[in-house]
PDB file of N, CA and C in Angstrom:
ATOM      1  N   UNK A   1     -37.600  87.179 -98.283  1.00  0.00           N
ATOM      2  CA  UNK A   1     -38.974  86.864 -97.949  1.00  0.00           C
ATOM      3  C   UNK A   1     -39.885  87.204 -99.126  1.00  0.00           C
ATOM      4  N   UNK A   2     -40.509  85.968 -98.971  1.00  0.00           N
ATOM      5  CA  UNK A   2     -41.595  86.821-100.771  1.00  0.00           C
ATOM      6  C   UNK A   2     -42.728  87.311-100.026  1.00  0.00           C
ATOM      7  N   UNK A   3     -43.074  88.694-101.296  1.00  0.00           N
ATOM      8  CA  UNK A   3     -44.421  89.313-101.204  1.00  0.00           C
ATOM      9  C   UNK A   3     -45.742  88.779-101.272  1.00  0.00           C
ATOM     10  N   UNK A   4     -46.691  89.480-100.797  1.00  0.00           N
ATOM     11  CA  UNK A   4     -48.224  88.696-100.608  1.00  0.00           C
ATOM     12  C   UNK A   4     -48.183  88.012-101.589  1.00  0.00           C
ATOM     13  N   UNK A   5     -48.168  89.272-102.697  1.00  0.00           N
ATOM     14  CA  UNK A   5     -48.833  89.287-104.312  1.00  0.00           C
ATOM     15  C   UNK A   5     -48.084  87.588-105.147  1.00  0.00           C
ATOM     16  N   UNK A   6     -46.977  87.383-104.407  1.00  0.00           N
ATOM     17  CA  UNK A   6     -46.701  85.771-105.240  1.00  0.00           C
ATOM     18  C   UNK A   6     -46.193  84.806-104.599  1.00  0.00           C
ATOM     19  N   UNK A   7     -46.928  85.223-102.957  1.00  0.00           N
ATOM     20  CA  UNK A   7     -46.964  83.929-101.816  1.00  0.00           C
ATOM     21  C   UNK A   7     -48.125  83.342-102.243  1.00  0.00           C
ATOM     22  N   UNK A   8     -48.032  81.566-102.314  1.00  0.00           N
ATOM     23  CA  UNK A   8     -49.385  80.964-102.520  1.00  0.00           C
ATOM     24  C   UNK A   8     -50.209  80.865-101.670  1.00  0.00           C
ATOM     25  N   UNK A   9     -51.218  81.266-101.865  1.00  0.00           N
ATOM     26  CA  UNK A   9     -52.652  80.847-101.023  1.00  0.00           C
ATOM     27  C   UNK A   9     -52.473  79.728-101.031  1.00  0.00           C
ATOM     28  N   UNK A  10     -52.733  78.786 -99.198  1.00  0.00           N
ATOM     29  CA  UNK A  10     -53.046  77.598 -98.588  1.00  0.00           C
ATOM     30  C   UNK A  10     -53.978  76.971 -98.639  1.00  0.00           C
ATOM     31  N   UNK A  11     -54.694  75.292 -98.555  1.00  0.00           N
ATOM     32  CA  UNK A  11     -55.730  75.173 -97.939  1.00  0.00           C
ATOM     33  C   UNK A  11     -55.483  73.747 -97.148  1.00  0.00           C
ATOM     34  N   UNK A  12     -55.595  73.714 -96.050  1.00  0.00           N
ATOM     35  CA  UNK A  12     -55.197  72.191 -95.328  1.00  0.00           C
ATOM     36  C   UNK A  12     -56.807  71.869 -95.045  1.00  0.00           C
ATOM     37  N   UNK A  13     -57.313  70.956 -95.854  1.00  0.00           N
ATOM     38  CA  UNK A  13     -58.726  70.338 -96.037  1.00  0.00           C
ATOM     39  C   UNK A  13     -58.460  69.273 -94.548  1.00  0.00           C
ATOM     40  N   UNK A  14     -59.209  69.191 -93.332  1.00  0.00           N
ATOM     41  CA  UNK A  14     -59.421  68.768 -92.208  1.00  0.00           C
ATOM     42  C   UNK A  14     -60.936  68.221 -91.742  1.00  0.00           C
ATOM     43  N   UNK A  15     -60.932  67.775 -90.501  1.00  0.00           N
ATOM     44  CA  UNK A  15     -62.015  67.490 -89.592  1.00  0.00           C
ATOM     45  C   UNK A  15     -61.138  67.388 -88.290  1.00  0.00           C
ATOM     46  N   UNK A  16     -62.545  67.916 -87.779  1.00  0.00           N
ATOM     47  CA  UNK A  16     -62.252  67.592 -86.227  1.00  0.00           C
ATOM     48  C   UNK A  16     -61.858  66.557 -85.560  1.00  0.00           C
ATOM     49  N   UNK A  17     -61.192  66.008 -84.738  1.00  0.00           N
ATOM     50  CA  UNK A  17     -61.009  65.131 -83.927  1.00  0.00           C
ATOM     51  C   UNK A  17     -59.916  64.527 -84.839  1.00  0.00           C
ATOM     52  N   UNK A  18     -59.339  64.262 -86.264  1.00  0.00           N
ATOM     53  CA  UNK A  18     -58.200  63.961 -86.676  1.00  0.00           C
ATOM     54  C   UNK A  18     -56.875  64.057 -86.440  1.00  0.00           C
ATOM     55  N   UNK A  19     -56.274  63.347 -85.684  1.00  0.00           N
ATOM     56  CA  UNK A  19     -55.042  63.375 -85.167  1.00  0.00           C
ATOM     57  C   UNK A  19     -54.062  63.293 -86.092  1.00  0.00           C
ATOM     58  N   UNK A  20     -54.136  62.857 -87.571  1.00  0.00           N
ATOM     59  CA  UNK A  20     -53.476  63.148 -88.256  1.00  0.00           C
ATOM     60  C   UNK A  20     -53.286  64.638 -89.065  1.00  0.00           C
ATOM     61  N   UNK A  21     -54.585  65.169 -88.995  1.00  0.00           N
ATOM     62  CA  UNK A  21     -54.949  66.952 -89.385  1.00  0.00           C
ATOM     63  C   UNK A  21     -53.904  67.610 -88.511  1.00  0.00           C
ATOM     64  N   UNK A  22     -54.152  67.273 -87.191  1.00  0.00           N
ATOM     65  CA  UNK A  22     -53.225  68.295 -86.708  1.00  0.00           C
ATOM     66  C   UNK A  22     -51.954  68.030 -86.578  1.00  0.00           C
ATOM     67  N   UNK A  23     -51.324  67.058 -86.337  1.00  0.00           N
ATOM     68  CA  UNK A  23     -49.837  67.021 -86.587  1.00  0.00           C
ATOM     69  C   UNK A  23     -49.575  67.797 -87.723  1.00  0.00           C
ATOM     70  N   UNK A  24     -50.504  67.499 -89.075  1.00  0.00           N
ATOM     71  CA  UNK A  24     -50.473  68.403 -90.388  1.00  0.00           C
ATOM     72  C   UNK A  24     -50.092  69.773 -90.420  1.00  0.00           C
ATOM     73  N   UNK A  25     -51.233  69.967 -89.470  1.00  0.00           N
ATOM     74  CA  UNK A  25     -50.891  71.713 -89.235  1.00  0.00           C
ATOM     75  C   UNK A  25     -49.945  71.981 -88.565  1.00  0.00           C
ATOM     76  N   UNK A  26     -49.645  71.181 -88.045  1.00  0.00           N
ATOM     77  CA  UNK A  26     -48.427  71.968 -86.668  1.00  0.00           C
ATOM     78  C   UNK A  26     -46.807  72.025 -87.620  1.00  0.00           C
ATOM     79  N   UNK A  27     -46.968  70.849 -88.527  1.00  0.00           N
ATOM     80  CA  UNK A  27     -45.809  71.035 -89.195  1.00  0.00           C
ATOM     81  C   UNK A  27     -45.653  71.805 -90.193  1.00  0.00           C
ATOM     82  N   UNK A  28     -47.062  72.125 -90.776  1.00  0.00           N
ATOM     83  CA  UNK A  28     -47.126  73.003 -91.650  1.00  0.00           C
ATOM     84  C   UNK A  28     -46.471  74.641 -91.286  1.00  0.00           C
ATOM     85  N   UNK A  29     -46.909  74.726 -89.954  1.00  0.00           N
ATOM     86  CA  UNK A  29     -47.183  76.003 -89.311  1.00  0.00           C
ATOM     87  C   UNK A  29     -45.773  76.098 -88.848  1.00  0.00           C
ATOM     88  N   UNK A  30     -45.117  75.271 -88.380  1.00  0.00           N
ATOM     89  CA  UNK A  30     -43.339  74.930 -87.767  1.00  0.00           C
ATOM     90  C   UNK A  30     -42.896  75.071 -88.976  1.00  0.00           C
ATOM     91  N   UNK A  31     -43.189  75.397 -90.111  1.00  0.00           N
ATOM     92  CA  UNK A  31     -42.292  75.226 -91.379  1.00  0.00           C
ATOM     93  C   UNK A  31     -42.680  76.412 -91.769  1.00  0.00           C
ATOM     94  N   UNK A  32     -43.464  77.373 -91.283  1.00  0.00           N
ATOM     95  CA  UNK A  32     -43.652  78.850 -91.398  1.00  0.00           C
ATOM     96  C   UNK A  32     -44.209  79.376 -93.148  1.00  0.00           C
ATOM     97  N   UNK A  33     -45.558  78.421 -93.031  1.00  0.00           N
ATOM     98  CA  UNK A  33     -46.612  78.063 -94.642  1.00  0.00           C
ATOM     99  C   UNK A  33     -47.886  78.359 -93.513  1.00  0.00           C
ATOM    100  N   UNK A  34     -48.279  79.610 -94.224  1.00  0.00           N
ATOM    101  CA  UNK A  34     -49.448  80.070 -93.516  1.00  0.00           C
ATOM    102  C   UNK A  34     -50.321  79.138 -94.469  1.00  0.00           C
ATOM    103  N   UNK A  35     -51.712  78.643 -93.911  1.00  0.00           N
ATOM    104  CA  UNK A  35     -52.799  77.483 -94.283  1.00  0.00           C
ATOM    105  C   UNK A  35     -53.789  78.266 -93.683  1.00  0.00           C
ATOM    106  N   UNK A  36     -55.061  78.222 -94.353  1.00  0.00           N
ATOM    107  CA  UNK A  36     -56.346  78.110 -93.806  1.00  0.00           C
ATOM    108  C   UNK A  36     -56.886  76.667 -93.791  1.00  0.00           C
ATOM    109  N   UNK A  37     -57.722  76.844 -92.938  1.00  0.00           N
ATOM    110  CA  UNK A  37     -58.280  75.686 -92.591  1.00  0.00           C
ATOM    111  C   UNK A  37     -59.746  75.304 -93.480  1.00  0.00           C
ATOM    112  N   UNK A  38     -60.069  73.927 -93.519  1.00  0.00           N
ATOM    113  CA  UNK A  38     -61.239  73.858 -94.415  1.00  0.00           C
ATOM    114  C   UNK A  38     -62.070  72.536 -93.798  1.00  0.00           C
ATOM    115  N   UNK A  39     -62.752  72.873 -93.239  1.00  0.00           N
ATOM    116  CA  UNK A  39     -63.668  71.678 -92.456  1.00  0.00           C
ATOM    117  C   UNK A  39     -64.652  71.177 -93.473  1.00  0.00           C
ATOM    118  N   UNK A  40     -63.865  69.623 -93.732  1.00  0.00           N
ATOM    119  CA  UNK A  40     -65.003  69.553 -94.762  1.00  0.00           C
ATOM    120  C   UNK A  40     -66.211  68.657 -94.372  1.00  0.00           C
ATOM    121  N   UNK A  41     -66.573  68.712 -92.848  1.00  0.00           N
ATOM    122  CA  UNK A  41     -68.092  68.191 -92.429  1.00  0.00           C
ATOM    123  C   UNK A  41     -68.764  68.902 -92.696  1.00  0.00           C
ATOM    124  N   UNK A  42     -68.470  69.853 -92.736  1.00  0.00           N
ATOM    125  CA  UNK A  42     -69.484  71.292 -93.352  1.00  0.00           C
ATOM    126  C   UNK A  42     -69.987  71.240 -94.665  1.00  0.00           C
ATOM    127  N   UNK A  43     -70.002  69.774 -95.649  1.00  0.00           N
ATOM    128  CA  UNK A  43     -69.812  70.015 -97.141  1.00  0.00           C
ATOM    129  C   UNK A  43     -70.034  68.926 -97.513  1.00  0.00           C
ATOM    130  N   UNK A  44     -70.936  68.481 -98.176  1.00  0.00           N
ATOM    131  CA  UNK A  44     -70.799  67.220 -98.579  1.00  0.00           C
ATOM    132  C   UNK A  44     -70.227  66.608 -99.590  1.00  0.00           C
ATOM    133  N   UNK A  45     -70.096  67.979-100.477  1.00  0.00           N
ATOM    134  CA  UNK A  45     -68.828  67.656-101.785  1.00  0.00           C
ATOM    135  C   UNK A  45     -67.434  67.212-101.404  1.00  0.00           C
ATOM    136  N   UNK A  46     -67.291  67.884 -99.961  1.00  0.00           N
ATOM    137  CA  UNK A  46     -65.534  68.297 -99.718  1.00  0.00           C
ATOM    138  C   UNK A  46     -65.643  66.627 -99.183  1.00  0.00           C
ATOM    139  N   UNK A  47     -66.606  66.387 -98.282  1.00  0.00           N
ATOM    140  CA  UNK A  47     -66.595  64.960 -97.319  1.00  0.00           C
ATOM    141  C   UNK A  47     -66.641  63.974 -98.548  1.00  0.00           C
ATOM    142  N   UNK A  48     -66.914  64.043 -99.273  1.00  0.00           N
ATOM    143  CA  UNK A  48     -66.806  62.927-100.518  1.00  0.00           C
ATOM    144  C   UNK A  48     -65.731  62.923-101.109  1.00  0.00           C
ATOM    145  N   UNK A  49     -65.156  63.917-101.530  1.00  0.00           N
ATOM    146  CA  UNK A  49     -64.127  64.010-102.440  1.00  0.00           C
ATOM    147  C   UNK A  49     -62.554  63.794-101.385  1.00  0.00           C
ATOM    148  N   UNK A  50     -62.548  64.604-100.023  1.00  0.00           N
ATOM    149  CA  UNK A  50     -61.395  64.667 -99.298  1.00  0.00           C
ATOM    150  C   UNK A  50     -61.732  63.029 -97.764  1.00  0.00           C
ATOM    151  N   UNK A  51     -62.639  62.542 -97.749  1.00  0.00           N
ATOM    152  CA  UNK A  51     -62.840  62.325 -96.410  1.00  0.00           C
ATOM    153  C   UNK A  51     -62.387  60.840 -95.950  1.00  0.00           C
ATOM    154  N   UNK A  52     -61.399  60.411 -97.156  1.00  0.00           N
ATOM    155  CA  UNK A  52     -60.807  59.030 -96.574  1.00  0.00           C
ATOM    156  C   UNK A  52     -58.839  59.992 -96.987  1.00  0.00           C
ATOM    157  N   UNK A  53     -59.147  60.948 -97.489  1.00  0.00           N
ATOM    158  CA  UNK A  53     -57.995  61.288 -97.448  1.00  0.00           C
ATOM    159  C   UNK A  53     -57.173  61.840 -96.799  1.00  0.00           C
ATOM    160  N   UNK A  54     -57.748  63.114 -95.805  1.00  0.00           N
ATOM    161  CA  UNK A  54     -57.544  63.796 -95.050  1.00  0.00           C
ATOM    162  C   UNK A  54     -56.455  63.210 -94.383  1.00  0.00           C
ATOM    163  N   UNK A  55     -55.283  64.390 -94.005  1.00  0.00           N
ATOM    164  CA  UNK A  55     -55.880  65.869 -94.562  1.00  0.00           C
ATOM    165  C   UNK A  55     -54.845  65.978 -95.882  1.00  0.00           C
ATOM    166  N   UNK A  56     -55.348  66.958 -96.624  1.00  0.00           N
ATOM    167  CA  UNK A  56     -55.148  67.466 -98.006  1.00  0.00           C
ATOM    168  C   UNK A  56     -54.145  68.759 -97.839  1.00  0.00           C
ATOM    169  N   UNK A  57     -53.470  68.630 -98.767  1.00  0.00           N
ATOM    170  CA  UNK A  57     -52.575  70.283 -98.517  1.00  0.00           C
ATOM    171  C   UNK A  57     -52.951  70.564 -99.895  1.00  0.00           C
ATOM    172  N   UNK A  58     -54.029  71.379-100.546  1.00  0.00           N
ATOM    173  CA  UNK A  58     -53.953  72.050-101.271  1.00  0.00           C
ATOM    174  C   UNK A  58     -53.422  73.920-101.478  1.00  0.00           C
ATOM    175  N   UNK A  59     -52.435  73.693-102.711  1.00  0.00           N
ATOM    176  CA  UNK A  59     -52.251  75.190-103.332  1.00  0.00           C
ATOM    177  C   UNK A  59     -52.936  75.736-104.049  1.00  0.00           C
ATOM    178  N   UNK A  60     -53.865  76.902-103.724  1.00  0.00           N
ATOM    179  CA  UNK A  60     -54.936  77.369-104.497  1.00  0.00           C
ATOM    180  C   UNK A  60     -54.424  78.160-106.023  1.00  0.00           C
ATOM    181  N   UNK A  61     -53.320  78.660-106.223  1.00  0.00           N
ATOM    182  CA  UNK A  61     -52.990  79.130-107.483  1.00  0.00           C
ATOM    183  C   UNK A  61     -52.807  78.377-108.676  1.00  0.00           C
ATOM    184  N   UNK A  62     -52.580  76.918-107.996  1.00  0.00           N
ATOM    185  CA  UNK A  62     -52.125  75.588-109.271  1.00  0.00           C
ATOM    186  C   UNK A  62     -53.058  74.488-109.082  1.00  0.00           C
ATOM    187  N   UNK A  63     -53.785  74.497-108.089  1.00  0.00           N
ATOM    188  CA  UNK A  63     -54.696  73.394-107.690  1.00  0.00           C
ATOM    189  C   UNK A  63     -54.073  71.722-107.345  1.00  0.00           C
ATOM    190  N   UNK A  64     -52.549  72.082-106.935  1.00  0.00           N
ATOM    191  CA  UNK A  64     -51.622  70.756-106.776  1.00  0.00           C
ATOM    192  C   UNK A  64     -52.323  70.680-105.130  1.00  0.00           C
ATOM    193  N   UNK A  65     -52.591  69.306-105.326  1.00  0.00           N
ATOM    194  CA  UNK A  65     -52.774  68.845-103.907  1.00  0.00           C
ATOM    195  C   UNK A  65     -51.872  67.791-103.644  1.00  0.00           C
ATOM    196  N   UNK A  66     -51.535  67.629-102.147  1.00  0.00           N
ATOM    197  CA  UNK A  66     -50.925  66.651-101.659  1.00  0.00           C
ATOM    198  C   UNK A  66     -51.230  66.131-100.730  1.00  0.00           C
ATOM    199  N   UNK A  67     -51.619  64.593-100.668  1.00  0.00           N
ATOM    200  CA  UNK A  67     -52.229  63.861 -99.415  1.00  0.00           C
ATOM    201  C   UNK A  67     -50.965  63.331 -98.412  1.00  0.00           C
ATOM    202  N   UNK A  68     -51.214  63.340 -96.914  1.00  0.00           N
ATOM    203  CA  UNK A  68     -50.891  63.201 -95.881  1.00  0.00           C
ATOM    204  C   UNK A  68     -50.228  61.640 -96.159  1.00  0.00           C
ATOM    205  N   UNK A  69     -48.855  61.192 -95.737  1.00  0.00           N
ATOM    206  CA  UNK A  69     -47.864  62.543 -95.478  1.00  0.00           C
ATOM    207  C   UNK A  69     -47.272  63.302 -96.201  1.00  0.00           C
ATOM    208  N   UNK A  70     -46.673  64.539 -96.239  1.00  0.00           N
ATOM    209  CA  UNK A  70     -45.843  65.674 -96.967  1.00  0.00           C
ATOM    210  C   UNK A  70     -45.176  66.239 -96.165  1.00  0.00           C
ATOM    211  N   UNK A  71     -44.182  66.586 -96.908  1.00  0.00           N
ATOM    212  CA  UNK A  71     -42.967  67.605 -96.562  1.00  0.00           C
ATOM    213  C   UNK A  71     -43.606  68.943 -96.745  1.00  0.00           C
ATOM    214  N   UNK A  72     -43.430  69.515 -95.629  1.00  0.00           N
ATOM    215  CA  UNK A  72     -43.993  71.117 -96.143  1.00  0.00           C
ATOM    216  C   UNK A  72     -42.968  71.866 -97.523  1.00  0.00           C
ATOM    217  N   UNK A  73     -42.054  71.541 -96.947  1.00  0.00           N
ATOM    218  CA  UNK A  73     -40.425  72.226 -97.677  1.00  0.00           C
ATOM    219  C   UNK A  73     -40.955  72.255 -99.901  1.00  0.00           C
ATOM    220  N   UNK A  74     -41.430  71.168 -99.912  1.00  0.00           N
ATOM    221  CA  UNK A  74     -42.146  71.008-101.332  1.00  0.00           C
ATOM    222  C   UNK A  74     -42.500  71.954-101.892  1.00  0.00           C
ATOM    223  N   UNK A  75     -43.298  72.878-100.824  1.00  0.00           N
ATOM    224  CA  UNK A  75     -44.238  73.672-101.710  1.00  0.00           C
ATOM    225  C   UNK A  75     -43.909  75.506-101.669  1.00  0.00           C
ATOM    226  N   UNK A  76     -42.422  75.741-100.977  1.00  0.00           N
ATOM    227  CA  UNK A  76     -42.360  76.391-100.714  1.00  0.00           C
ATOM    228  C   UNK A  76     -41.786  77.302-101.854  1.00  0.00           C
TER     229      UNK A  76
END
Protein backbone atom coordinates (compact mmCIF):
# COMPACT_ATOMS: atom_id res chain seq x y z
CA UNK A 1 0.00 0.00 0.00
CA UNK A 2 1.64 3.41 -0.74
CA UNK A 3 2.11 6.22 1.76
CA UNK A 4 0.19 9.61 1.88
CA UNK A 5 3.46 11.41 1.15
CA UNK A 6 3.57 9.70 -2.70
CA UNK A 7 -0.20 8.81 -3.12
CA UNK A 8 -1.46 11.32 -5.82
CA UNK A 9 -3.81 13.91 -4.98
CA UNK A 10 -7.30 13.47 -7.04
CA UNK A 11 -9.62 15.78 -8.72
CA UNK A 12 -12.87 14.40 -10.59
CA UNK A 13 -14.04 17.97 -12.12
CA UNK A 14 -18.20 17.35 -12.10
CA UNK A 15 -21.76 18.93 -12.01
CA UNK A 16 -24.72 18.05 -10.66
CA UNK A 17 -27.29 16.11 -12.25
CA UNK A 18 -24.49 14.36 -14.68
CA UNK A 19 -25.06 10.88 -15.07
CA UNK A 20 -21.97 10.42 -16.59
CA UNK A 21 -19.98 12.19 -13.30
CA UNK A 22 -21.27 9.69 -11.31
CA UNK A 23 -20.83 6.44 -12.86
CA UNK A 24 -17.18 8.30 -12.88
CA UNK A 25 -17.05 8.33 -9.36
CA UNK A 26 -18.43 5.15 -8.49
CA UNK A 27 -15.79 3.52 -10.60
CA UNK A 28 -13.30 5.57 -9.51
CA UNK A 29 -14.20 4.87 -5.88
CA UNK A 30 -14.78 0.72 -6.79
CA UNK A 31 -11.20 0.93 -7.95
CA UNK A 32 -10.21 2.23 -4.45
CA UNK A 33 -8.59 6.09 -5.98
CA UNK A 34 -9.67 8.40 -3.37
CA UNK A 35 -11.02 11.81 -5.62
CA UNK A 36 -12.28 15.00 -4.43
CA UNK A 37 -14.86 16.42 -5.99
CA UNK A 38 -14.88 19.81 -7.97
CA UNK A 39 -18.16 21.45 -8.97
CA UNK A 40 -17.38 23.47 -11.60
CA UNK A 41 -20.88 25.61 -11.63
CA UNK A 42 -19.31 27.24 -8.93
CA UNK A 43 -16.60 28.79 -11.44
CA UNK A 44 -16.72 30.19 -14.42
CA UNK A 45 -13.15 29.39 -15.43
CA UNK A 46 -13.70 25.60 -14.50
CA UNK A 47 -17.40 25.80 -16.58
CA UNK A 48 -15.45 27.05 -19.59
CA UNK A 49 -12.54 25.16 -19.62
CA UNK A 50 -14.19 21.55 -18.21
CA UNK A 51 -18.05 21.95 -19.15
CA UNK A 52 -18.55 20.07 -22.50
CA UNK A 53 -16.06 17.71 -21.08
CA UNK A 54 -17.05 16.50 -17.95
CA UNK A 55 -16.17 14.78 -16.07
CA UNK A 56 -12.33 15.23 -15.93
CA UNK A 57 -10.02 12.98 -13.83
CA UNK A 58 -7.37 15.19 -13.03
CA UNK A 59 -3.85 14.28 -11.09
CA UNK A 60 -2.82 17.20 -9.16
CA UNK A 61 1.06 16.36 -8.86
CA UNK A 62 1.52 16.12 -12.89
CA UNK A 63 -1.48 18.02 -14.02
CA UNK A 64 -2.35 14.81 -16.51
CA UNK A 65 -5.94 14.94 -17.09
CA UNK A 66 -8.17 12.45 -18.53
CA UNK A 67 -11.60 12.93 -20.13
CA UNK A 68 -14.52 10.50 -19.63
CA UNK A 69 -14.20 7.50 -20.46
CA UNK A 70 -11.08 6.10 -18.36
CA UNK A 71 -9.81 3.25 -16.79
CA UNK A 72 -9.14 4.10 -13.27
CA UNK A 73 -6.29 1.24 -13.24
CA UNK A 74 -4.10 4.06 -15.48
CA UNK A 75 -3.39 6.17 -12.90
CA UNK A 76 -2.64 4.08 -10.26
Amino acid sequence: MKNQETSPAWVLYTTSGCHLCEQAEARLRQAGLAVSLVEIADDAALLERYGVRIPVLRRLDTGAERDWPFDPTVFQ
